[in-house]
Protein backbone atom coordinates (compact mmCIF):
# COMPACT_ATOMS: atom_id res chain seq x y z
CA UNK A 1 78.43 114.59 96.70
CA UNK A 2 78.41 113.35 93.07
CA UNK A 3 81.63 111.22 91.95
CA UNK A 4 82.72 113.61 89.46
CA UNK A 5 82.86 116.34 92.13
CA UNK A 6 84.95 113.98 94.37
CA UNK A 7 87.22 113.94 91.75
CA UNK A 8 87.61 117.54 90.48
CA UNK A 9 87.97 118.21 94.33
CA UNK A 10 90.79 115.45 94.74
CA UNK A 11 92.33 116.70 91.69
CA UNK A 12 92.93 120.46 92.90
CA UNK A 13 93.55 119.32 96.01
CA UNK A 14 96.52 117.24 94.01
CA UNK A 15 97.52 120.58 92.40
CA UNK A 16 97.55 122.74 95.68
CA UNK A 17 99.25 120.26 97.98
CA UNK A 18 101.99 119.23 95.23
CA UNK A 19 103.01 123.27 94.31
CA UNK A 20 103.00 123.95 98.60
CA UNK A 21 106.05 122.77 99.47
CA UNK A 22 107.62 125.02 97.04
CA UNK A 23 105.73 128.04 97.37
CA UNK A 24 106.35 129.25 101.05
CA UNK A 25 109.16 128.42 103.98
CA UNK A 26 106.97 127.28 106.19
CA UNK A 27 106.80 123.44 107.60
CA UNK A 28 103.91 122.16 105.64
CA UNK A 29 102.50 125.65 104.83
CA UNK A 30 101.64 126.26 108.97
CA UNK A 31 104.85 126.52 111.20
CA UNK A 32 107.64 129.41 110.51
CA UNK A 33 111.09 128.24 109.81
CA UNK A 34 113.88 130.44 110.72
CA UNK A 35 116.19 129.14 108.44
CA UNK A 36 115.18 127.85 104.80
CA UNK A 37 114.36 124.83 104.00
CA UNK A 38 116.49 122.77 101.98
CA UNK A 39 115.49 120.45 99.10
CA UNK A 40 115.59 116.99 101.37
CA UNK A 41 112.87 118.79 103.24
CA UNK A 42 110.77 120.37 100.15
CA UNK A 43 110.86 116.76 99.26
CA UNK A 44 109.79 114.76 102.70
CA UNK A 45 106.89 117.40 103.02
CA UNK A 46 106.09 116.38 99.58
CA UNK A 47 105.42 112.68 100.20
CA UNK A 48 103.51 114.08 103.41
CA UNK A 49 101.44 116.07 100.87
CA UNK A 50 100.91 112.73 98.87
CA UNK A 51 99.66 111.05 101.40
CA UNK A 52 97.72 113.87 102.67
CA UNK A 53 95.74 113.79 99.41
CA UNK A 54 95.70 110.08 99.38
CA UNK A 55 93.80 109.79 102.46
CA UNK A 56 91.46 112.94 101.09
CA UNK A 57 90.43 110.13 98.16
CA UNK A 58 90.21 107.64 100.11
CA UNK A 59 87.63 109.44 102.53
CA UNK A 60 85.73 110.38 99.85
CA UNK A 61 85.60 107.12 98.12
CA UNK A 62 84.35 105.57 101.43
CA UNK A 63 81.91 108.13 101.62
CA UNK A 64 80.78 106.73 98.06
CA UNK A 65 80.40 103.62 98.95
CA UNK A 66 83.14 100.52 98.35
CA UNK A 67 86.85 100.73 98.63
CA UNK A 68 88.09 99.06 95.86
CA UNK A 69 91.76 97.35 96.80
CA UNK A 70 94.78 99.42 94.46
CA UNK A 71 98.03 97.59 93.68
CA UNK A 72 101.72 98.86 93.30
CA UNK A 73 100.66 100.20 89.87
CA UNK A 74 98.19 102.80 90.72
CA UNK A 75 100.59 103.99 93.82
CA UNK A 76 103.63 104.64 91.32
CA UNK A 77 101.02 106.05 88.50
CA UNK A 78 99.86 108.30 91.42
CA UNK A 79 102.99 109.75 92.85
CA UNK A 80 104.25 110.06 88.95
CA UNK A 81 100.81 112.22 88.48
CA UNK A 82 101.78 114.36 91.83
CA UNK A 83 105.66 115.05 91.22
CA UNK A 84 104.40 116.33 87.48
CA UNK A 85 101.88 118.53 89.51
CA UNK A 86 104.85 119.25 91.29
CA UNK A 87 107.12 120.35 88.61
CA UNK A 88 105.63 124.46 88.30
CA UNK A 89 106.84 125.17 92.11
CA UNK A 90 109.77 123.44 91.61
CA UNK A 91 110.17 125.32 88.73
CA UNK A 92 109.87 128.55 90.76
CA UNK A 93 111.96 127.63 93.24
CA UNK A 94 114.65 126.53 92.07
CA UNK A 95 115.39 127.38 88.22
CA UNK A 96 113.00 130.53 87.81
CA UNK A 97 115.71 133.49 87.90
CA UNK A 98 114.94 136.82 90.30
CA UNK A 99 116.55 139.70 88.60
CA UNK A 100 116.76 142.71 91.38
């Protein structure tokens, strides 16, 4: 797999996983809830979706050849990049008006 399809891949995997925990009730998309799910837990599956997508890049990056070491700065520029992702199913969720 060619880099720049690593990345488009990573990328809409950033997009899906960040909009998910907004979209549906469900515990990380799989396991019914019977009651909703608050904001504390939109947000804690959120960081699991981070990470989810983290470890995505980094498999494909191995599978590229060499890790390269990331600081504090590409870990905050990262999670700033996913909550903007974010931001249209939290939009839905919680500010979008249902009339009916």
């Amino acid at each position: 797999m060619s880099a720049s399809v690593s990345v488009w891949l990573v990328l809409l995997a950033a997009v899906l996983a960040a909009n998910l925990p907004f979209i549906n009730q469900r515990w990380l998309g799989l396991v019914p809830r019977s009651t909703p799910k608050s904001l504390g837990i939109h947000l804690l599956e959120l960081v699991i979706c981070y990470g989810l997508v983290g470890a995505l890049g980094l498999a494909l990056e191995k599978a590229d050849g060499q890790i390269y070491p990331q600081g504090w700065e590409f870990y905050a520029t990262t999670g700033a990049l996913f909550l903007t992702l974010a931001f249209p199913g939290f939009v839905y969720r919680y500010l979008y008006k249902r009339h009916g």
